[in-house]
N, C-alpha and C. Protein backbone atom coordinates (compact mmCIF):
# COMPACT_ATOMS: atom_id res chain seq x y z
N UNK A 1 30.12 88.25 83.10
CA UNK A 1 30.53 89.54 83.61
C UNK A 1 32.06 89.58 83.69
N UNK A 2 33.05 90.99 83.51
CA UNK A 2 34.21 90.77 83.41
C UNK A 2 34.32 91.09 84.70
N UNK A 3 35.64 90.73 84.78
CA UNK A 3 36.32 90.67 86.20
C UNK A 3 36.67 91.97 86.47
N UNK A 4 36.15 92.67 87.48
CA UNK A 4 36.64 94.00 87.60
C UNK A 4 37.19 94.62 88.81
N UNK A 5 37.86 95.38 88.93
CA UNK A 5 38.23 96.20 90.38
C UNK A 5 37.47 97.27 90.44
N UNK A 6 37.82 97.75 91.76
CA UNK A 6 37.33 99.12 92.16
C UNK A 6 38.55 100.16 92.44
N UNK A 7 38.74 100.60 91.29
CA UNK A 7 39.62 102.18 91.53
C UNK A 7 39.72 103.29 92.21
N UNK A 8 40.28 103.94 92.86
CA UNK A 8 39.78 104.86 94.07
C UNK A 8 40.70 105.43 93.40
N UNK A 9 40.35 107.24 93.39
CA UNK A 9 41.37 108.16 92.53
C UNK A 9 41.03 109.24 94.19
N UNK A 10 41.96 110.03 94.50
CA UNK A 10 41.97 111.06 95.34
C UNK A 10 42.28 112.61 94.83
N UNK A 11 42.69 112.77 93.35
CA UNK A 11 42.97 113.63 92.81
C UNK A 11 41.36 114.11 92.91
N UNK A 12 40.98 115.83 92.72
CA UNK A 12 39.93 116.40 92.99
C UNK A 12 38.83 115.94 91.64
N UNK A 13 39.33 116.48 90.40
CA UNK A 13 38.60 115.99 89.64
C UNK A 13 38.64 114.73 88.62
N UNK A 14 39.78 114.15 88.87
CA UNK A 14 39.53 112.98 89.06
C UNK A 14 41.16 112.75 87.44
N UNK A 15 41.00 111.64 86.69
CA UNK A 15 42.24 111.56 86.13
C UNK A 15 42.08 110.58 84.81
N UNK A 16 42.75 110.81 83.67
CA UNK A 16 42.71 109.95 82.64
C UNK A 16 43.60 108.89 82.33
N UNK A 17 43.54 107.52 82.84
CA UNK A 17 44.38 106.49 82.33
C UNK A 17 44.92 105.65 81.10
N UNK A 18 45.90 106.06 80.79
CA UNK A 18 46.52 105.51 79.26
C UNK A 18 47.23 104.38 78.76
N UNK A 19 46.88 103.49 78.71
CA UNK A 19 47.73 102.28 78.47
C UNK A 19 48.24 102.36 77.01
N UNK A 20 49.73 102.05 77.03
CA UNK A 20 50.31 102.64 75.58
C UNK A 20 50.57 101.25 74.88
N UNK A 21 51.27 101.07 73.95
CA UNK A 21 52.05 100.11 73.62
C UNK A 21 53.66 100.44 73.75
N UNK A 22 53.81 100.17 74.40
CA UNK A 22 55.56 100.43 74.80
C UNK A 22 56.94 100.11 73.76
N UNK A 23 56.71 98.84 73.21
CA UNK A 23 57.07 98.84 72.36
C UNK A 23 57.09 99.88 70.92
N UNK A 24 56.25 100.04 70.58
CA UNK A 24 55.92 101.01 69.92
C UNK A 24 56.39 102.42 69.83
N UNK A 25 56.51 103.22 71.14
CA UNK A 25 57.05 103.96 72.04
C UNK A 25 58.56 104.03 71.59
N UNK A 26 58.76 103.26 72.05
CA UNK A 26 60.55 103.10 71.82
C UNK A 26 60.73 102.90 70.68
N UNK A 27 60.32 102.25 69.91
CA UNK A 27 60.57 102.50 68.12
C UNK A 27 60.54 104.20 67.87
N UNK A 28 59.75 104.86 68.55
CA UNK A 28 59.69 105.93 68.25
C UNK A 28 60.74 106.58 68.35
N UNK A 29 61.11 106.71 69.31
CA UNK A 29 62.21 107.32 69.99
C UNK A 29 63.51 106.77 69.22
N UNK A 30 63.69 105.56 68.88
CA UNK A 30 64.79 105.20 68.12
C UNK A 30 64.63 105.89 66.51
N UNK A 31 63.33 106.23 66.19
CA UNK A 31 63.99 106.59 64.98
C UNK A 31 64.61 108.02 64.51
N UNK A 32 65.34 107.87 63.30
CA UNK A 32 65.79 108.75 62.81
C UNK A 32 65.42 110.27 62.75
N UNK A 33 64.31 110.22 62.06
CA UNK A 33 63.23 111.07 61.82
C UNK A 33 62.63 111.44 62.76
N UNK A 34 61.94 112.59 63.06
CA UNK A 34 61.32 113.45 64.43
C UNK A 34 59.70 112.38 63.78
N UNK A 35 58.85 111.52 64.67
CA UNK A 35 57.50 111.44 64.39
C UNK A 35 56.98 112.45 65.25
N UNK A 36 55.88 113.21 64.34
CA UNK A 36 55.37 114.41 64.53
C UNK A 36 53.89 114.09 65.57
N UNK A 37 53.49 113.00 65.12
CA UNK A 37 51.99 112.79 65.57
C UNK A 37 52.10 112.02 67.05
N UNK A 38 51.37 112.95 68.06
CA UNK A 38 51.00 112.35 69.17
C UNK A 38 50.64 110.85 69.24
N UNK A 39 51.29 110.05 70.24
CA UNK A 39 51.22 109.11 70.58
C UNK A 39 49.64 108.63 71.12
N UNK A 40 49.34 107.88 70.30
CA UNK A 40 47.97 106.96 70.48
C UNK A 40 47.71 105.75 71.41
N UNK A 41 46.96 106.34 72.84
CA UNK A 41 47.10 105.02 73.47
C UNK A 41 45.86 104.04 72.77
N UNK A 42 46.28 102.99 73.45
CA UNK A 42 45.46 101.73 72.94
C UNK A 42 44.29 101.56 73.59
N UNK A 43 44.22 101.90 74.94
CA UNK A 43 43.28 101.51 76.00
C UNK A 43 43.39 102.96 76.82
N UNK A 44 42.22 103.73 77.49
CA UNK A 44 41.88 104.34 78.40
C UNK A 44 41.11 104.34 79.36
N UNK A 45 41.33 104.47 80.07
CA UNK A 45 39.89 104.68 81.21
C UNK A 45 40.06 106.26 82.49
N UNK A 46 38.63 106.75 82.16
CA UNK A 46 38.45 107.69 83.12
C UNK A 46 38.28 108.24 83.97
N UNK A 47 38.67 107.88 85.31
CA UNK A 47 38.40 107.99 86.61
C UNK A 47 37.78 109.49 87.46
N UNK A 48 36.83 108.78 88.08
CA UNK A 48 36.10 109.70 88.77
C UNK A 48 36.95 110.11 89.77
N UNK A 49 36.95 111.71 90.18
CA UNK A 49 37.49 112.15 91.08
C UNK A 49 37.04 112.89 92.42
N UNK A 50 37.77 112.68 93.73
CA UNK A 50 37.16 113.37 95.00
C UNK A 50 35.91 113.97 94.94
N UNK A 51 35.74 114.94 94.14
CA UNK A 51 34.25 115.55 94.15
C UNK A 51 33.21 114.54 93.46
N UNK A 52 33.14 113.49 92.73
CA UNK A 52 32.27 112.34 92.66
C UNK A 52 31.81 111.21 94.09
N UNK A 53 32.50 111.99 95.48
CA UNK A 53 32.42 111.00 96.48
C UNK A 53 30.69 111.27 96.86
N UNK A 54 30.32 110.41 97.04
CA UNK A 54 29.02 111.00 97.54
C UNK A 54 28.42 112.04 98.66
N UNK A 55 29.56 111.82 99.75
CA UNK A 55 30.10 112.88 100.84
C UNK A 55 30.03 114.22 100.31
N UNK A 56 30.71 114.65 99.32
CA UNK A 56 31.61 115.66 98.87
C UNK A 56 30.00 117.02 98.72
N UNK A 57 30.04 117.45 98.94
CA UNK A 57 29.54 118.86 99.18
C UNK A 57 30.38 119.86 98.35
N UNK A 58 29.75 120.60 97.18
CA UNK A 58 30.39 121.71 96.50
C UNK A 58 30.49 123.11 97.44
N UNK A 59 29.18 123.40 98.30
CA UNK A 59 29.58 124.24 98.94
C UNK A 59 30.08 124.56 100.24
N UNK A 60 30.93 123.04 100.85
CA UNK A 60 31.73 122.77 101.72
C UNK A 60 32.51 122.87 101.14
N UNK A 61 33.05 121.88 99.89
CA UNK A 61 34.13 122.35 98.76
C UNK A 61 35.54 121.13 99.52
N UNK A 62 35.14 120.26 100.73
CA UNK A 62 36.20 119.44 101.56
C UNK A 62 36.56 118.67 100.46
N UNK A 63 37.99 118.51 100.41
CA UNK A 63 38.41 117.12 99.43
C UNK A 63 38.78 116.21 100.63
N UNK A 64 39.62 115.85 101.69
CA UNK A 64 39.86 115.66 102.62
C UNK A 64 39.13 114.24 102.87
N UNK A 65 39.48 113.09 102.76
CA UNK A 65 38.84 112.09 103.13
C UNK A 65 37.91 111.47 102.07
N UNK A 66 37.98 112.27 100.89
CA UNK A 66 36.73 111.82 99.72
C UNK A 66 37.73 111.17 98.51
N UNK A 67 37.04 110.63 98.21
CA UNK A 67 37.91 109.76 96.93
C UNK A 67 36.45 109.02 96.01
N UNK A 68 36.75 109.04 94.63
CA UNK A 68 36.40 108.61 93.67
C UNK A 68 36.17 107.35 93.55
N UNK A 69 35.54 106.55 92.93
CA UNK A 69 35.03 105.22 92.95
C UNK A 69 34.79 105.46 91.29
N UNK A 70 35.64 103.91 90.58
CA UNK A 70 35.32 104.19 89.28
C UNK A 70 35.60 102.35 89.29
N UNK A 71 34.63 101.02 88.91
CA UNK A 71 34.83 100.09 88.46
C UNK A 71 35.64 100.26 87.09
N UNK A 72 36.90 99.40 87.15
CA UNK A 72 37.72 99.28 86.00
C UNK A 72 38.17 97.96 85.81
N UNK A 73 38.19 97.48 84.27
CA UNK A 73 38.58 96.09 84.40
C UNK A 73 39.70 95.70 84.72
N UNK A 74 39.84 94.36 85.49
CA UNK A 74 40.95 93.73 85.92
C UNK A 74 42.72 93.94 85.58
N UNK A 75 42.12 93.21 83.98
CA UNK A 75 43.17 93.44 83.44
C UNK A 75 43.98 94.67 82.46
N UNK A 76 42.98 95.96 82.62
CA UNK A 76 43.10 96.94 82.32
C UNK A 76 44.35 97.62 83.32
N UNK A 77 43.74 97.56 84.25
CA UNK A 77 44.20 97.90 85.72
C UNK A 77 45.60 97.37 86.09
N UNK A 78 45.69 95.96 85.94
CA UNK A 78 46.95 95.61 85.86
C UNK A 78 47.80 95.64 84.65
N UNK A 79 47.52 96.31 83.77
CA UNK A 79 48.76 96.32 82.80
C UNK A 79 49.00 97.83 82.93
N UNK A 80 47.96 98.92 83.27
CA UNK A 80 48.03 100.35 83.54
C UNK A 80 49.40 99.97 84.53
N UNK A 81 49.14 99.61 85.60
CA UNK A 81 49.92 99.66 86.70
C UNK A 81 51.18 98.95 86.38
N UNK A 82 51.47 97.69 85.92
CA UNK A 82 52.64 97.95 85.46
C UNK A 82 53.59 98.59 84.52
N UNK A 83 52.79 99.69 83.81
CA UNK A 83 53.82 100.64 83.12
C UNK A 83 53.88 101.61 83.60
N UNK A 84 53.09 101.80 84.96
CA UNK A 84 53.10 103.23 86.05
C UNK A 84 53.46 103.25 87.47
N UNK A 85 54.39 101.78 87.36
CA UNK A 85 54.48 101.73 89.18
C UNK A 85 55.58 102.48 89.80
N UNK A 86 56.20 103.40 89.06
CA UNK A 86 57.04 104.50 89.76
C UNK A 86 55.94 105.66 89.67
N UNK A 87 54.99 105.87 89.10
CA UNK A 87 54.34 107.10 88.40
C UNK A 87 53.67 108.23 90.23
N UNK A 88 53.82 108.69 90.30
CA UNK A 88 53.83 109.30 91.39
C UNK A 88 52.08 109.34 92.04
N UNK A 89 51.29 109.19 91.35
CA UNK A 89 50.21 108.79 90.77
C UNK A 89 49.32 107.12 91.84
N UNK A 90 51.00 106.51 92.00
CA UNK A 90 50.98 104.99 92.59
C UNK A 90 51.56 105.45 93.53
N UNK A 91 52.71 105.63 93.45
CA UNK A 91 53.71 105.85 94.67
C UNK A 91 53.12 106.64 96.24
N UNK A 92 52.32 107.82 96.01
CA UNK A 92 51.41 108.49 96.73
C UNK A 92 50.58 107.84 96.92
N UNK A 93 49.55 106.89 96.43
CA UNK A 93 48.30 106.49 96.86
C UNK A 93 47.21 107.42 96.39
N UNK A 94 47.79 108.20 95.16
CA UNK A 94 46.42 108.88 94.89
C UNK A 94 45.74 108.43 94.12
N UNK A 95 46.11 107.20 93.22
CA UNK A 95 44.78 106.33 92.22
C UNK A 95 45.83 104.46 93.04
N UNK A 96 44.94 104.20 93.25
CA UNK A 96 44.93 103.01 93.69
C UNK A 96 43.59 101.64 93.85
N UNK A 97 43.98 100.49 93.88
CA UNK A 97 42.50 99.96 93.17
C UNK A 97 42.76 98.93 94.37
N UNK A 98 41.04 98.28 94.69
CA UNK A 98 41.23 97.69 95.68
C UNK A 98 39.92 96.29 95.20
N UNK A 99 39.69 95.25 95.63
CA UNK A 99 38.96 93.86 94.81
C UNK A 99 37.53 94.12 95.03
N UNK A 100 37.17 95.16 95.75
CA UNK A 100 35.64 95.12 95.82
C UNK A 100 35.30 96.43 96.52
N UNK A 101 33.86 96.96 96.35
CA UNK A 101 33.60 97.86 97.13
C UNK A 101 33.74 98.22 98.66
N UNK A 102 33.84 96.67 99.73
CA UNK A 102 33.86 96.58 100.77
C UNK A 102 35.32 97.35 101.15
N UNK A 103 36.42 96.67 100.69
CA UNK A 103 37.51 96.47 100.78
C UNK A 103 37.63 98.47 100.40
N UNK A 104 37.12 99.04 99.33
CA UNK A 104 37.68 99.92 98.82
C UNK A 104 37.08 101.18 99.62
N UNK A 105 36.24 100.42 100.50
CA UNK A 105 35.54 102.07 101.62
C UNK A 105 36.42 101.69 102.47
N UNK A 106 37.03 100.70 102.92
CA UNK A 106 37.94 100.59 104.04
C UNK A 106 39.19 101.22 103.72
N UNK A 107 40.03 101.05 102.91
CA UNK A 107 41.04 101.71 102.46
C UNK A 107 41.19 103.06 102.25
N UNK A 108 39.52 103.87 101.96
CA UNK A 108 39.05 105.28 101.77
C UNK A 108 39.21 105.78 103.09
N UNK A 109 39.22 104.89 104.31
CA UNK A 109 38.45 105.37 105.46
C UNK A 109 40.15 104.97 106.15
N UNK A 110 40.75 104.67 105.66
CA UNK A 110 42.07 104.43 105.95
C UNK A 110 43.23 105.70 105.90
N UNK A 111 42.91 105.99 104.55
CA UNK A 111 43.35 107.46 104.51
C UNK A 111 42.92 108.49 104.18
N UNK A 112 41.62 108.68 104.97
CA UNK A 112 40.90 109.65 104.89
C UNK A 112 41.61 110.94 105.70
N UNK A 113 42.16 110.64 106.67
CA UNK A 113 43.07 112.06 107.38
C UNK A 113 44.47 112.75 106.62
N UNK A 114 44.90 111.61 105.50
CA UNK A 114 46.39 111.97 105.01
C UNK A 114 45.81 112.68 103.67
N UNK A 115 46.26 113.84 103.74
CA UNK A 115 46.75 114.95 103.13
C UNK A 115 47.29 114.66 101.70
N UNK A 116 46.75 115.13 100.48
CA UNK A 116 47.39 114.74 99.39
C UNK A 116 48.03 116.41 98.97
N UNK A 117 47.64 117.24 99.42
CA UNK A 117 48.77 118.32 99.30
C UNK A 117 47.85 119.11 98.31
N UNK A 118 46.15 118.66 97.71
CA UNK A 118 45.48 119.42 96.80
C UNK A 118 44.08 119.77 97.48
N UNK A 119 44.13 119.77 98.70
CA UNK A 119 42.78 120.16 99.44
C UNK A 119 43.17 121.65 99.98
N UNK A 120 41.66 122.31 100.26
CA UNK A 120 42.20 123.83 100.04
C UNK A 120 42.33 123.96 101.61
N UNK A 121 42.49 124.78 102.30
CA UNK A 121 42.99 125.33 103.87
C UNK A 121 41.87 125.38 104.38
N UNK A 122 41.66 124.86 105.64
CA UNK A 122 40.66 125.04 106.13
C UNK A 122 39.93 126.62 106.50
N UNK A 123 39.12 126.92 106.49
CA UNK A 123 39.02 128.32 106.52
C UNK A 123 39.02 129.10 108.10
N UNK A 124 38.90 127.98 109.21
CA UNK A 124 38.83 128.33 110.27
C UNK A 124 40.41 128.42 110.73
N UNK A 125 41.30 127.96 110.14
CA UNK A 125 42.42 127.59 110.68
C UNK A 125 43.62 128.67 110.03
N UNK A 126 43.43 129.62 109.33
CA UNK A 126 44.27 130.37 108.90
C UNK A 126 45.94 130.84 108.86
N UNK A 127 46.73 130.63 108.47
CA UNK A 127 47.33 131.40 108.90
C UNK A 127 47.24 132.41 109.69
N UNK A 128 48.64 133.01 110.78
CA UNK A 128 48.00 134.40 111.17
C UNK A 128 47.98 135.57 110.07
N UNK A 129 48.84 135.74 109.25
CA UNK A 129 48.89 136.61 108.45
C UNK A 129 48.11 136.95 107.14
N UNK A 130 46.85 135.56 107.69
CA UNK A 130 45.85 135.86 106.54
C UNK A 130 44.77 135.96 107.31
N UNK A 131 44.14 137.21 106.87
CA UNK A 131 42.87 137.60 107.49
C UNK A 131 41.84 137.16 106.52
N UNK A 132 40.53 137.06 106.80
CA UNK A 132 39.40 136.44 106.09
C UNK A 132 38.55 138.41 105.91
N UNK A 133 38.51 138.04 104.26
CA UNK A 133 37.61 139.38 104.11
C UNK A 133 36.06 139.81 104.69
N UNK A 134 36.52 140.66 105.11
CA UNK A 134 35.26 141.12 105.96
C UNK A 134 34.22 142.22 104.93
N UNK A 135 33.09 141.62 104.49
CA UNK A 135 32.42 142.15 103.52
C UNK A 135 31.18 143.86 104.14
């Protein structure tokens, strides 16, 4: 069995990871000539997002405390992350990977109250200047 982590994504529907060749990359950019063709990563992986939490209710619609669970391999994970550790992505805590499931509900349950800035308003809590339509 490969060695794997557990990825926790907090983005709602969740996010696509690209591992490039970097080298490669920068050849690009150095050359002369415009290369026309989109850059081909080598490795991807697809992470499940907030609404994959098992919690998550569509017609509650809460992102708030829910996060994604996606096993990803080890060393996938660590070479993603070192060509993304400024990527805002890391820096926030909104895809972050933790050594096991135990470990990765604790960390869920860690920042389950902090705010990633993409959950919708609570509906009881309104602004005053927004009234709720009265049908």
């Amino acid at each position: 069995m490969a060695n794997t982590v557990t990825v926790l994504c907090r983005l709602p529907s969740g996010v696509i990871l690209e591992l490039h060749d970097l080298d490669g990359l920068k050849s690009r950019t150095a050359s002369e000539a415009p290369v026309m063709q989109a850059a081909a990563a080598l490795r991807s992986v697809t992470l499940k997002g907030a609404k994959h939490d098992p919690s998550y209710h569509e017609a509650e619609g809460r992102l708030l405390g829910r996060v994604g669970r996606t096993e990803v391999d080890a060393d996938f994970w660590k070479a993603w992350l070192d060509q993304n550790q400024r990527n805002q992505l890391v820096t926030q805590y909104l895809v972050f990977a933790e050594a096991n499931a135990a470990k990765a509900d604790a960390a869920a349950a860690e920042l389950s109250k902090e705010k990633t800035g993409l959950e919708g308003e609570d509906r009881n809590a309104l602004p005053n200047n927004v009234k709720k339509l009265e049908k």
